[in-house]
Protein backbone atom coordinates (compact mmCIF):
# COMPACT_ATOMS: atom_id res chain seq x y z
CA UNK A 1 11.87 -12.75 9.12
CA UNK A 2 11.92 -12.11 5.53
CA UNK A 3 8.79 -13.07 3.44
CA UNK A 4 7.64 -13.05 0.05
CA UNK A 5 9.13 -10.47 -2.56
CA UNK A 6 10.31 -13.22 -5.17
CA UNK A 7 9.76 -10.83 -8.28
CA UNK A 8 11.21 -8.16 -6.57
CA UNK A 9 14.37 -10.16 -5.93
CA UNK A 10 14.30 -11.38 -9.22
CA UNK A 11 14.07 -7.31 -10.33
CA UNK A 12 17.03 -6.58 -8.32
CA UNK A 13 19.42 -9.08 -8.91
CA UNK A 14 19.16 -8.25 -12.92
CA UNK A 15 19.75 -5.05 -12.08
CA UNK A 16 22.92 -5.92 -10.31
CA UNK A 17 24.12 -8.08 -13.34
CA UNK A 18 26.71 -6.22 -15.93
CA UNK A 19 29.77 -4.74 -14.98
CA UNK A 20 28.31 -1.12 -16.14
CA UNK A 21 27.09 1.78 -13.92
CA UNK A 22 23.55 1.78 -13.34
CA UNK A 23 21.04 3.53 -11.54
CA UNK A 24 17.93 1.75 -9.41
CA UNK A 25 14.90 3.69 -8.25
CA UNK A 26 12.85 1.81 -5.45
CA UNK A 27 9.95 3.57 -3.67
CA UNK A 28 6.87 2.62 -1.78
CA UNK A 29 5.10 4.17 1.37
CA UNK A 30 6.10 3.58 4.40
CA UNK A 31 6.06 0.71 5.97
CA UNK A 32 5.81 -1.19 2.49
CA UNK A 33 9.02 -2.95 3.92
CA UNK A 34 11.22 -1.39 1.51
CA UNK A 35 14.70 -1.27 3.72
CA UNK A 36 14.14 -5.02 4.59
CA UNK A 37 13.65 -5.88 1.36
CA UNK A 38 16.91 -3.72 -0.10
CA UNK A 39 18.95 -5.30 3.21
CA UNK A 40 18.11 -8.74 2.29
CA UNK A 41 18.94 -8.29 -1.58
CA UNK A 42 22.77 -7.12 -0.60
CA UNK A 43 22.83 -9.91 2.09
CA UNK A 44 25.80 -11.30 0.11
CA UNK A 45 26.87 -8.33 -1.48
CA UNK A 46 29.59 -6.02 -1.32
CA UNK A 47 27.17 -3.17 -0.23
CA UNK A 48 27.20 0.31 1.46
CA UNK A 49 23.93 1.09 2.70
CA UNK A 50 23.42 4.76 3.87
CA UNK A 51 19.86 6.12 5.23
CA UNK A 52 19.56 9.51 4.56
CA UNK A 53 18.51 11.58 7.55
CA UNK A 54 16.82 15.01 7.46
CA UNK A 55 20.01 17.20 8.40
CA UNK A 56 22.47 19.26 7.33
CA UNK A 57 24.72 18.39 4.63
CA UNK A 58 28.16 18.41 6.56
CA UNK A 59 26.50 16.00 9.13
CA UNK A 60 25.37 13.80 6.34
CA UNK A 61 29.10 13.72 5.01
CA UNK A 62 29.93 13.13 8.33
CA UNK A 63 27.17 9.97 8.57
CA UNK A 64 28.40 8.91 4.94
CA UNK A 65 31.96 8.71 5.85
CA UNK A 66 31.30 6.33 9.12
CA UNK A 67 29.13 4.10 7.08
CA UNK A 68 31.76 3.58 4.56
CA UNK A 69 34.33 3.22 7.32
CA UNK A 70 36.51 5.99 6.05
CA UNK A 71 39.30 7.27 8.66
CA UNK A 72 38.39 10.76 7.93
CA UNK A 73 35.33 12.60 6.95
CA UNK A 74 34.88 13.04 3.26
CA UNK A 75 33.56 15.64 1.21
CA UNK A 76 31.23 15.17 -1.57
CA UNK A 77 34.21 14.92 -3.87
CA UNK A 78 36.24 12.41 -1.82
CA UNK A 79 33.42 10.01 -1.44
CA UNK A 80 32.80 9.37 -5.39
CA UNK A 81 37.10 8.81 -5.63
CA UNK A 82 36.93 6.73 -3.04
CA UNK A 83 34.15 4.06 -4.83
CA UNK A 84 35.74 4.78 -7.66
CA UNK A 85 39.32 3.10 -6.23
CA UNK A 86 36.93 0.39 -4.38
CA UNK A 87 35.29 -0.10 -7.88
CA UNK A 88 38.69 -1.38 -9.69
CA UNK A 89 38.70 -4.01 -7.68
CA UNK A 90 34.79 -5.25 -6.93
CA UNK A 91 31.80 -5.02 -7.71
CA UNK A 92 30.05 -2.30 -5.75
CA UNK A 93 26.76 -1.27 -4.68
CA UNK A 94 25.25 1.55 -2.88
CA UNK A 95 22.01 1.72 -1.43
CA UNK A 96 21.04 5.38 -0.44
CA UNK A 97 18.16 5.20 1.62
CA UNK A 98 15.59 8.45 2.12
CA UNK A 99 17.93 10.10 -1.29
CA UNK A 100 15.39 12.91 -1.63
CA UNK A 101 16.95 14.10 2.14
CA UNK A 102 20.57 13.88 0.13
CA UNK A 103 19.09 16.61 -2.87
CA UNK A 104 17.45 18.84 0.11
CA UNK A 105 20.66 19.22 2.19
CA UNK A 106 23.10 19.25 -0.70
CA UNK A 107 21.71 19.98 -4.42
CA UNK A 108 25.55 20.00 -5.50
CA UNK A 109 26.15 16.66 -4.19
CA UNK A 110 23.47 15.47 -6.24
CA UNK A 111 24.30 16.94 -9.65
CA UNK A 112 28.61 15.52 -8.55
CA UNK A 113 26.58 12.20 -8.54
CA UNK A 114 25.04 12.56 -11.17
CA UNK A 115 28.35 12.97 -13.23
CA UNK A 116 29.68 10.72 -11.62
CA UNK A 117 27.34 7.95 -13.28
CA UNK A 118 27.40 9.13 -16.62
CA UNK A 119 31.08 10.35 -16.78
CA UNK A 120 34.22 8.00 -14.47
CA UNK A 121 31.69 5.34 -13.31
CA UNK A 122 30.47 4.66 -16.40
CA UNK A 123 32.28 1.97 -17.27
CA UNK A 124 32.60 0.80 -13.67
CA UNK A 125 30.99 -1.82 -11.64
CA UNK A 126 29.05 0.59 -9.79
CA UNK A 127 25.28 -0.03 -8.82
CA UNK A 128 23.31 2.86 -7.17
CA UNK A 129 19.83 2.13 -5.85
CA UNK A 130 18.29 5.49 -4.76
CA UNK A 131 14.73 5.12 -2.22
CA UNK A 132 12.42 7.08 -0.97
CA UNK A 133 8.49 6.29 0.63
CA UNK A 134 7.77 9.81 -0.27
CA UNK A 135 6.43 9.39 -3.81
CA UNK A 136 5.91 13.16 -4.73
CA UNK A 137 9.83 13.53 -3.62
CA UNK A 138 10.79 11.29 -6.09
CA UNK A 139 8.97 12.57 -8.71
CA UNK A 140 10.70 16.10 -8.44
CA UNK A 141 14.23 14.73 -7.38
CA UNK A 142 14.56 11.59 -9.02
CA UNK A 143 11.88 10.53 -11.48
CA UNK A 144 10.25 13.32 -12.96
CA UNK A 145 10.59 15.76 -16.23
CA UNK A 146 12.92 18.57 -14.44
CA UNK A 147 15.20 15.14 -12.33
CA UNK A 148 18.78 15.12 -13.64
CA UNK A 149 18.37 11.07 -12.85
CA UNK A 150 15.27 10.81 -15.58
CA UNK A 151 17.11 8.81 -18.41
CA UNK A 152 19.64 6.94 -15.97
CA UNK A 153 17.00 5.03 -14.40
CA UNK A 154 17.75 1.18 -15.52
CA UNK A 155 15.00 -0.09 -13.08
CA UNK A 156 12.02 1.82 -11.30
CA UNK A 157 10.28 -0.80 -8.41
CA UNK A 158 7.38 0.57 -6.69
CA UNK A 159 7.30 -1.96 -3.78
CA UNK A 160 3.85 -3.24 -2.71
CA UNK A 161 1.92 -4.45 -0.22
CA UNK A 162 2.07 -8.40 -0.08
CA UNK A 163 -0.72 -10.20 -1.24
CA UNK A 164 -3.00 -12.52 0.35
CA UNK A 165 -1.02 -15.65 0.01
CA UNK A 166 2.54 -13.76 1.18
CA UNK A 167 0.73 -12.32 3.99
CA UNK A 168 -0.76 -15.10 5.52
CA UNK A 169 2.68 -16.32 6.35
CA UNK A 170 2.49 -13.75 9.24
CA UNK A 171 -0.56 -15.95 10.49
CA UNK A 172 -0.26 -19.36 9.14
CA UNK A 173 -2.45 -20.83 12.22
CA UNK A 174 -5.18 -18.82 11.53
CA UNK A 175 -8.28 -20.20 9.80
CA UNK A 176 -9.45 -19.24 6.16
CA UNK A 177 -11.89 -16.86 7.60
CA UNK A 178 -9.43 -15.74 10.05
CA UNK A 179 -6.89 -15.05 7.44
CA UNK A 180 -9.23 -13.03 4.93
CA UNK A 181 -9.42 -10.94 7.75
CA UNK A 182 -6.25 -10.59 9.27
CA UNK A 183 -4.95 -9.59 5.44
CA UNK A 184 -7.86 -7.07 4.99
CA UNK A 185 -6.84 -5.22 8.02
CA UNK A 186 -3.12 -5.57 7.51
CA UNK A 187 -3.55 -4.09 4.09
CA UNK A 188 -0.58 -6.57 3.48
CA UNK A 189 1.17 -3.70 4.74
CA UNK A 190 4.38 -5.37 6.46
CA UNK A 191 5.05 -3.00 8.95
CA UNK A 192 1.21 -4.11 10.21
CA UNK A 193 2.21 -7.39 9.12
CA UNK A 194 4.93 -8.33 11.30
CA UNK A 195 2.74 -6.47 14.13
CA UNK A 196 0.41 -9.16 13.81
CA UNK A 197 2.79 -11.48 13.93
CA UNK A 198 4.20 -10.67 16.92
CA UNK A 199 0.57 -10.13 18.61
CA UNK A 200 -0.35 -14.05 17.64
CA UNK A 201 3.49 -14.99 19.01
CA UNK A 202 4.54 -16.28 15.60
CA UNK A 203 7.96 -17.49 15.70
CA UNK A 204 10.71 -15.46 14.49
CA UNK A 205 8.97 -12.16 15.48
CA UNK A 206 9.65 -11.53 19.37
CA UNK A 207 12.23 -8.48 18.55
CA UNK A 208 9.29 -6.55 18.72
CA UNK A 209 8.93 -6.43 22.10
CA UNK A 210 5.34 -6.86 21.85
CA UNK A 211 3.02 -8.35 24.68
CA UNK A 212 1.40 -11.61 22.74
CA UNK A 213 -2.05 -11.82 23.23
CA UNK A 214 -3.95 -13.98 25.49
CA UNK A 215 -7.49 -15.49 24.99
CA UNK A 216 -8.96 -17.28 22.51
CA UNK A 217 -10.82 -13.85 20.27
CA UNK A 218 -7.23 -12.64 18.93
CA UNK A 219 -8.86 -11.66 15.67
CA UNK A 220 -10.57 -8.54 17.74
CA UNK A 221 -7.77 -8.07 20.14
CA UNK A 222 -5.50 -7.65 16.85
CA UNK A 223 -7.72 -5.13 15.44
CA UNK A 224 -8.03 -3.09 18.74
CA UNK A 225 -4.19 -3.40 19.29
CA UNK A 226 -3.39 -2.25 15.30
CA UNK A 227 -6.00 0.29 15.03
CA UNK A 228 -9.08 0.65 17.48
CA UNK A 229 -7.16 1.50 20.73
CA UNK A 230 -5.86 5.48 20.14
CA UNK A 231 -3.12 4.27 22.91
CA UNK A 232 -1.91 1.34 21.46
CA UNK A 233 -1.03 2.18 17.60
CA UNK A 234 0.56 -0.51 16.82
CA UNK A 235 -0.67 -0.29 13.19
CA UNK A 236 -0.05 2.20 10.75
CA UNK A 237 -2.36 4.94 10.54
CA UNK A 238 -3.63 5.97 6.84
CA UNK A 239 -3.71 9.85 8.17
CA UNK A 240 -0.32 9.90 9.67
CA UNK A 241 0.95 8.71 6.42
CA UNK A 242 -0.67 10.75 3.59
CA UNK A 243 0.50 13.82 5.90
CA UNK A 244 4.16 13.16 4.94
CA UNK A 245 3.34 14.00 1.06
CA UNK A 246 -0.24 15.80 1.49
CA UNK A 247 -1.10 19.52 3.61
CA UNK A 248 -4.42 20.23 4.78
CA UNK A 249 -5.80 16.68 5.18
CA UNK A 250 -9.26 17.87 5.94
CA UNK A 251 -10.77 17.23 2.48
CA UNK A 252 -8.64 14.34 1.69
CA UNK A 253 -10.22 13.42 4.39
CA UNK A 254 -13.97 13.50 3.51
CA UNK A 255 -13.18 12.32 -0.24
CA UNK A 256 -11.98 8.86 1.78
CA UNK A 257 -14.61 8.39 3.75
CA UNK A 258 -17.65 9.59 0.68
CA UNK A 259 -15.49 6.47 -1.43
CA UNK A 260 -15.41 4.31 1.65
CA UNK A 261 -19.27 4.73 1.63
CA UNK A 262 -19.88 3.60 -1.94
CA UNK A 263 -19.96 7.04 -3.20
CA UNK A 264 -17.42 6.69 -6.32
CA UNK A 265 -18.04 8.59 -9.07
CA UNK A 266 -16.99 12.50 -9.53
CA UNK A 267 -20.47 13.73 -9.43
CA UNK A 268 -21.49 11.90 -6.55
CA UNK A 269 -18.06 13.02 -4.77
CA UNK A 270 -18.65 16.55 -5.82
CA UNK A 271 -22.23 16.77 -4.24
CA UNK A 272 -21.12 14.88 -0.84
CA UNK A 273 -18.24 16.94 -0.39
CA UNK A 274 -19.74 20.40 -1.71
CA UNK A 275 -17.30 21.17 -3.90
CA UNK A 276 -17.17 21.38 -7.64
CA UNK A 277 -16.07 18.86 -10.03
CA UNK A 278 -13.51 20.82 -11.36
CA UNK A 279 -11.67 21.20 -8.06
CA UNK A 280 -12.29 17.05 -7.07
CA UNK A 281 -10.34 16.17 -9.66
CA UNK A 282 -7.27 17.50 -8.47
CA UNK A 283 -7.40 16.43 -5.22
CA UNK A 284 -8.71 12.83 -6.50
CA UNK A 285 -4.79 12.78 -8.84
CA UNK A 286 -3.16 13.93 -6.04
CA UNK A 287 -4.64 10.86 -4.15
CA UNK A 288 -4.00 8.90 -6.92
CA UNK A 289 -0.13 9.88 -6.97
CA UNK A 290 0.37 8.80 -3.97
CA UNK A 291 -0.82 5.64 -4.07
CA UNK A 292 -4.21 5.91 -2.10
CA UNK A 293 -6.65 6.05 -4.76
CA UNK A 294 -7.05 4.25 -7.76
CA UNK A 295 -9.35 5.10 -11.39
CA UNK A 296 -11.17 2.15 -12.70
CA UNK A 297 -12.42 1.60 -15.86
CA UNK A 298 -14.97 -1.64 -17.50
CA UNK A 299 -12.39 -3.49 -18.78
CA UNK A 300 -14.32 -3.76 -23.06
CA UNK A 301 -14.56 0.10 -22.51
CA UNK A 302 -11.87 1.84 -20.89
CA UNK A 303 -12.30 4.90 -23.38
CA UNK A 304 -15.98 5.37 -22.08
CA UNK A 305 -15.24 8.14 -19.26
CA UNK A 306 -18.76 7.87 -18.30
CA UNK A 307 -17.86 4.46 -17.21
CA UNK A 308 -15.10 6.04 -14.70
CA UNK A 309 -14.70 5.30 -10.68
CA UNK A 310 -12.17 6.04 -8.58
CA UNK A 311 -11.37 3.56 -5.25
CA UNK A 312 -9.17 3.36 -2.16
CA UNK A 313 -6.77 1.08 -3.16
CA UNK A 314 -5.17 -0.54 0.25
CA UNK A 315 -7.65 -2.33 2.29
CA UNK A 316 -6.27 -1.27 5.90
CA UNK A 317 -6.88 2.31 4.12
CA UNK A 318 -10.63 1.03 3.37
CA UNK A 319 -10.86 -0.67 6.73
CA UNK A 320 -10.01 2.89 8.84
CA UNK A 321 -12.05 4.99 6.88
CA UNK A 322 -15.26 2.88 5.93
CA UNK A 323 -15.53 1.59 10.19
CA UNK A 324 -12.94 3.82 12.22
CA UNK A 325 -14.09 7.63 11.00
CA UNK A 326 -17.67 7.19 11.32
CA UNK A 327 -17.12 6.74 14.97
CA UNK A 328 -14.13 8.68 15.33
CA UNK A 329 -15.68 9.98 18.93
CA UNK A 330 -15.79 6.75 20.16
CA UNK A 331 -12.25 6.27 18.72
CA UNK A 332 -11.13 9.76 20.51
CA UNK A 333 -13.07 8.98 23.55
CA UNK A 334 -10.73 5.52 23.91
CA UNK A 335 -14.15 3.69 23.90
CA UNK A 336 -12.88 0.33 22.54
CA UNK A 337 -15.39 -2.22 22.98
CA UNK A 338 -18.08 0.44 21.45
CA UNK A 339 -15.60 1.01 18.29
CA UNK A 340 -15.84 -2.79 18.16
CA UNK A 341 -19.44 -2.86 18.35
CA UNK A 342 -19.36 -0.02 15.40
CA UNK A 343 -16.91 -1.94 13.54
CA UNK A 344 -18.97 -5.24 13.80
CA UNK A 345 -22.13 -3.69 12.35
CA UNK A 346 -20.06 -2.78 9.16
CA UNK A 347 -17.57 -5.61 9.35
CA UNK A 348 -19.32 -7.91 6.40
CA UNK A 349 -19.84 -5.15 4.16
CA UNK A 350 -15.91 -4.07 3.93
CA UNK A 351 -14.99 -7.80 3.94
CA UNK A 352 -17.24 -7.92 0.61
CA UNK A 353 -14.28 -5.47 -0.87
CA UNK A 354 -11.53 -7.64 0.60
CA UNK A 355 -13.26 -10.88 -0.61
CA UNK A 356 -13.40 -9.68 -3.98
CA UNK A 357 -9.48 -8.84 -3.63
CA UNK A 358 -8.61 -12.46 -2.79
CA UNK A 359 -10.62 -13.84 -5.09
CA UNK A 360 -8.73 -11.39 -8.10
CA UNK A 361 -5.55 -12.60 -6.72
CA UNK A 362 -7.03 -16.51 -6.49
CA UNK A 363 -7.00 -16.26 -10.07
CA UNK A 364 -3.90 -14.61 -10.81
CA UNK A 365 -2.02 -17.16 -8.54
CA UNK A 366 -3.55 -20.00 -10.03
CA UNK A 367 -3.56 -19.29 -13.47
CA UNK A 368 0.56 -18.42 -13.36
CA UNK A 369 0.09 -22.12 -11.88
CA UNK A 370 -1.66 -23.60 -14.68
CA UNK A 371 -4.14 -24.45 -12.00
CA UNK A 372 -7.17 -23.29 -14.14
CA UNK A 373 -9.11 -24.54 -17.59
CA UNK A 374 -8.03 -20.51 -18.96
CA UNK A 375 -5.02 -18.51 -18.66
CA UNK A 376 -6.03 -15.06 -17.04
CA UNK A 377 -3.95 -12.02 -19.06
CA UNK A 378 -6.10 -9.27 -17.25
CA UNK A 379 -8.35 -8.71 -14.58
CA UNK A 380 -10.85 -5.86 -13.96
CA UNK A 381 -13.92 -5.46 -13.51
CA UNK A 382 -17.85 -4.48 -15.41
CA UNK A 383 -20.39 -2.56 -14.49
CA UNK A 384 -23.59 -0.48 -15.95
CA UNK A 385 -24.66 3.05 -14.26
CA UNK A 386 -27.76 3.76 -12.99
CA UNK A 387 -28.22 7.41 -13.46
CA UNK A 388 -31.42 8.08 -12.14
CA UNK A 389 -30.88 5.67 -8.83
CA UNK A 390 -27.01 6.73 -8.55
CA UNK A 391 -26.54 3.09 -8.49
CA UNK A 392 -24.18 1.14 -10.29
CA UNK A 393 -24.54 -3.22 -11.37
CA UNK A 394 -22.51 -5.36 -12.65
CA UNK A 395 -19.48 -7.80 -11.88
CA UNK A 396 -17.19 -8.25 -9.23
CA UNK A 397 -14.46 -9.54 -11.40
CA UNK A 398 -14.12 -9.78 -15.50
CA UNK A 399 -10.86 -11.18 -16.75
CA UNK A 400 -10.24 -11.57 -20.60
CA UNK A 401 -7.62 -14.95 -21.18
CA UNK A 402 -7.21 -17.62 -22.96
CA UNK A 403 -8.71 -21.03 -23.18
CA UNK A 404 -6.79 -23.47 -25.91
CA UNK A 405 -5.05 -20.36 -27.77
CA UNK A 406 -8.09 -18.93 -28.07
CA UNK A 407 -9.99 -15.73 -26.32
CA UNK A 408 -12.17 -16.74 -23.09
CA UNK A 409 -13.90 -14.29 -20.63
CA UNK A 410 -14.13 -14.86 -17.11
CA UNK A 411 -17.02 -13.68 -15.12
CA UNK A 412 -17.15 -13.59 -11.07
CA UNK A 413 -19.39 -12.79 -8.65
CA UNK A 414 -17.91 -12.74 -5.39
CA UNK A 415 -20.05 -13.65 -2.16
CA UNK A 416 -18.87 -12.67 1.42
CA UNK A 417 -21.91 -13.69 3.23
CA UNK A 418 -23.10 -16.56 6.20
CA UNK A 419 -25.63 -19.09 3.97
CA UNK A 420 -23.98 -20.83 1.48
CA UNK A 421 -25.15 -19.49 -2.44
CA UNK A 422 -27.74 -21.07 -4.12
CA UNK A 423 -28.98 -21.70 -7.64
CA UNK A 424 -30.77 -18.36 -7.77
CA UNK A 425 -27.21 -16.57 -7.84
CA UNK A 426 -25.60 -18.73 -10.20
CA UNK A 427 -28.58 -18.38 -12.66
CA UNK A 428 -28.31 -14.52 -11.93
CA UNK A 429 -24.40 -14.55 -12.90
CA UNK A 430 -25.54 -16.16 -16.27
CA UNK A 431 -27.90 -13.94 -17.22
CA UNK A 432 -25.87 -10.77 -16.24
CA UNK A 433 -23.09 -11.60 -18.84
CA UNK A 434 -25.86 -11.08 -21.47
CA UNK A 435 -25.35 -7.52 -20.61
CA UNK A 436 -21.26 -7.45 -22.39
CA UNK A 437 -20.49 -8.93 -25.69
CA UNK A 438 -17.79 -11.44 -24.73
CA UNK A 439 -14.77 -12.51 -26.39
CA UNK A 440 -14.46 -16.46 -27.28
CA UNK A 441 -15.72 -19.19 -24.44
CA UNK A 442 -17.22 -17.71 -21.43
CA UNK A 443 -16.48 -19.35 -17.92
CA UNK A 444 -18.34 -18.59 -15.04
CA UNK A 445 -16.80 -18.55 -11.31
CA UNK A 446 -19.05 -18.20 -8.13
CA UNK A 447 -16.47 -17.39 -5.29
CA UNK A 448 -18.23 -18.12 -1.84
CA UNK A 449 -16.97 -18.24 1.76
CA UNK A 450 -19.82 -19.89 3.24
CA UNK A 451 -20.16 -22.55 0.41
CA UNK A 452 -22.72 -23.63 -1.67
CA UNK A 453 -26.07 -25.44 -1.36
CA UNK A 454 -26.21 -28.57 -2.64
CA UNK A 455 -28.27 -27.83 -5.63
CA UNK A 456 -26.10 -25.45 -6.78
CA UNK A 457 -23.37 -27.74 -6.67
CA UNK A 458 -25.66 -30.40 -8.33
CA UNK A 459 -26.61 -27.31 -11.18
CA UNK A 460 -22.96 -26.81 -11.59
CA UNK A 461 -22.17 -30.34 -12.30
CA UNK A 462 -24.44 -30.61 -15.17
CA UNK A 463 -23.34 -26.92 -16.93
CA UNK A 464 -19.92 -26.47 -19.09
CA UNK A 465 -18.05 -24.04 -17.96
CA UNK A 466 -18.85 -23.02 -14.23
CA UNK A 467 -16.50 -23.01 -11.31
CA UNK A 468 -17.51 -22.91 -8.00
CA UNK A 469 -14.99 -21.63 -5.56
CA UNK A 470 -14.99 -21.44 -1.19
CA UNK A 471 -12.51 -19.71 0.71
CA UNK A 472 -11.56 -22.58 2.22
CA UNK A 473 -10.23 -24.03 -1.32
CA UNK A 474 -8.74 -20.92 -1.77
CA UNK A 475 -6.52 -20.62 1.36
């Protein structure tokens, strides 16, 4: 089953227009759903698609040449004559899967490639995608300052996880709460995805050979079955993957779990993990170039670096090392229903992250919709630092739009909680924007998933410019 990816589609299929040569870079982790997504694209194409494996480079020619459905087994050399010939007379594209395995086991076949593109191809109908889920391998081979492929790239996609709305196709029976929680565990991730899928017996998704689950509390049994149960791993675990690109975990490690437990900023990172700022840093970029980690700025002052936080971007990330480390003996012991316990304790906390996720994307969704009274052109986020406390206040979302051609700013407050909001909160959001010189008409949006009281919803009525939001309305 093939879901979502529209703008990727759309990214791909302008690459393939023009009767030129051109070069594609697509890259993501793994499990991002990257092969899928280059299969389907050359569904009704005249494709050769060739996964790298991790081998010699005579056995890759070898590999190459049965793909292509050669008679013999082609050297470097022969295979770029032979797409030449097939190039005269179609269109053709070539989808090299894992390419940085190509440049380890062959350098030369590279650079022939290379020439290849810029020199008889040229001209040609020839499409090359190149792909990788190992991002620093791309940056030295393909992408970066020393890559021989640096000023041929016509189109770099980093593929994504899916967002909320994409990834509730995977559960469509599930309810709003349900959902929100089902995504923030998935991480949108499709490999944990489809998973789920095929754990709640969604149609379409019984090649996985996957027991379905029985009883009516699937929402745990999916969580024990992706993550909590050491024997199942079904899902993808965060560790396992950062070890393809990262050595030495052990202080990626800690730096996951301090951010996982609020702690954000460099100085508050440096103290936790006893080590100085100077040597963070690094290890915080090398996070952050792979995809993991993410540095946030207030969106009126993203020069101010004293304004600067750092986050784990992928929720399923969040979810294993905010509620799976901190009991990693009961994890290693194979105690599940302990774990669970564990994880319950913590569960509305994290969801408060996810929550706030949904609701960014709520807006995005629905303002490309013209479903709001603005037009959202960025989202992000405000906050002020407490020094002294080592706290930080402020919003959960900020986006500067538009509202009649003219600037608005958008101020949320995001509530993942079980008593619906009150007047109190709204009154609190109000005030709070006092804090940050806004530009043009201010809105105000209350996002809640256990509702509102009635006189907040009475309050709302009566005051210009505030939007009250449940989960419900947004699923």
């Amino acid at each position: 089953m093939f879901f979502g990816r529209k703008n990727e589609i759309e990214l791909l299929n302008g690459f393939y227009e023009g009767e030129d040569a051109s070069v594609a870079v697509v890259s993501g982790q793994i499990g991002i759903g990257k092969t899928t997504l280059l299969k389907e694209f050359a569904t009704d194409k005249n494709a050769i698609f060739f996964e790298a494996y991790e081998t010699t480079s005579k056995h890759q020619l070898e590999r190459l040449s049965k793909v292509m459905g050669a008679n013999k087994v082609l050297d470097a050399e022969g295979f770029c004559k032979e797409i030449s010939k097939r190039a005269a007379k179609s269109k053709q594209l070539i989808i090299i899967d894992q390419y940085p395995h190509i440049v380890k086991a062959d350098p030369d076949f590279d650079k022939l490639l290379h020439q290849y593109i810029i020199g008889e191809w040229k001209d040609l109908p020839i499409k090359l995608i190149l792909c990788s889920d190992a991002f620093m391998l791309v940056d030295k081979y393909i992408k970066g300052k020393k890559a021989i492929w640096k000023n041929e790239i016509a189109l770099d996609l980093v593929v994504n996880p899916l967002g909320f709305y994409d990834s509730c196709q995977f559960f469509a029976d599930a309810s709003p709460k349900e959902a929100a929680f089902l995504y923030g565990i998935t991480g949108g991730i499709p490999h944990n995805l489809a998973r789920t899928a095929a754990l709640l017996n969604v149609s379409g998704f019984e090649n996985y050979s996957i027991k379905p689950i029985e009883g009516d509390d699937k929402v745990k049994e999916v969580a024990i079955r992706l993550f909590l149960d050491k024997d199942s791993k079904l899902g993808l675990n965060p560790e396992e993957v950062m070890a393809t690109e990262l050595r030495e975990l052990s202080y990626y490690n800690y730096m996951l779990t301090t951010l996982a437990k609020g702690l954000n900023r460099v100085n508050q990172i440096s103290a936790e993990v006893e080590k100085p700022k100077d040597v963070v840093v690094p290890y915080l970029n090398s996070l952050m170039s792979i995809g993991v980690c993410t540095k946030d700025t207030a969106i009126t002052e993203i020069t101010n670096r004293k304004k600067t936080r750092y986050s784990i971007v992928n929720t399923s990330t969040l979810f294993w090392y905010k509620l799976i480390v901190p009991s990693y003996d009961e994890y290693v012991e194979g105690d599940v229903e302990s774990l669970w316990q564990s994880v319950q304790e913590g569960i509305d906390e994290y969801m408060q992250d996810v929550f706030i996720k949904i609701c960014g994307e709520y807006l995005s969704d629905r303002s490309e919709k013209n479903q709001l009274p603005f037009t959202v052109e960025e989202i992000g986020n405000w906050w002020v630092n407490d020094d002294e406390a080592g706290t930080t206040d402020g919003f959960d979302l900020v986006s500067l739009g538009k509202c009649d051609g003219k600037s608005a700013t958008i101020f949320a407050q995001c509530y993942y909680n079980h008593e619906p909001i009150e007047v109190a909160q709204l009154k609190s959001l109000i005030e709070k924007t006092k804090q940050l010189h806004r530009q043009g008409d201010a809105f105000y949006l209350v996002f809640s998933n256990a509702g509102f009281h009635e006189n907040a919803i009475t309050i709302s009525s009566a005051i210009k410019n505030i939007m009250l939001i449940t989960l419900d309305e947004m699923r």
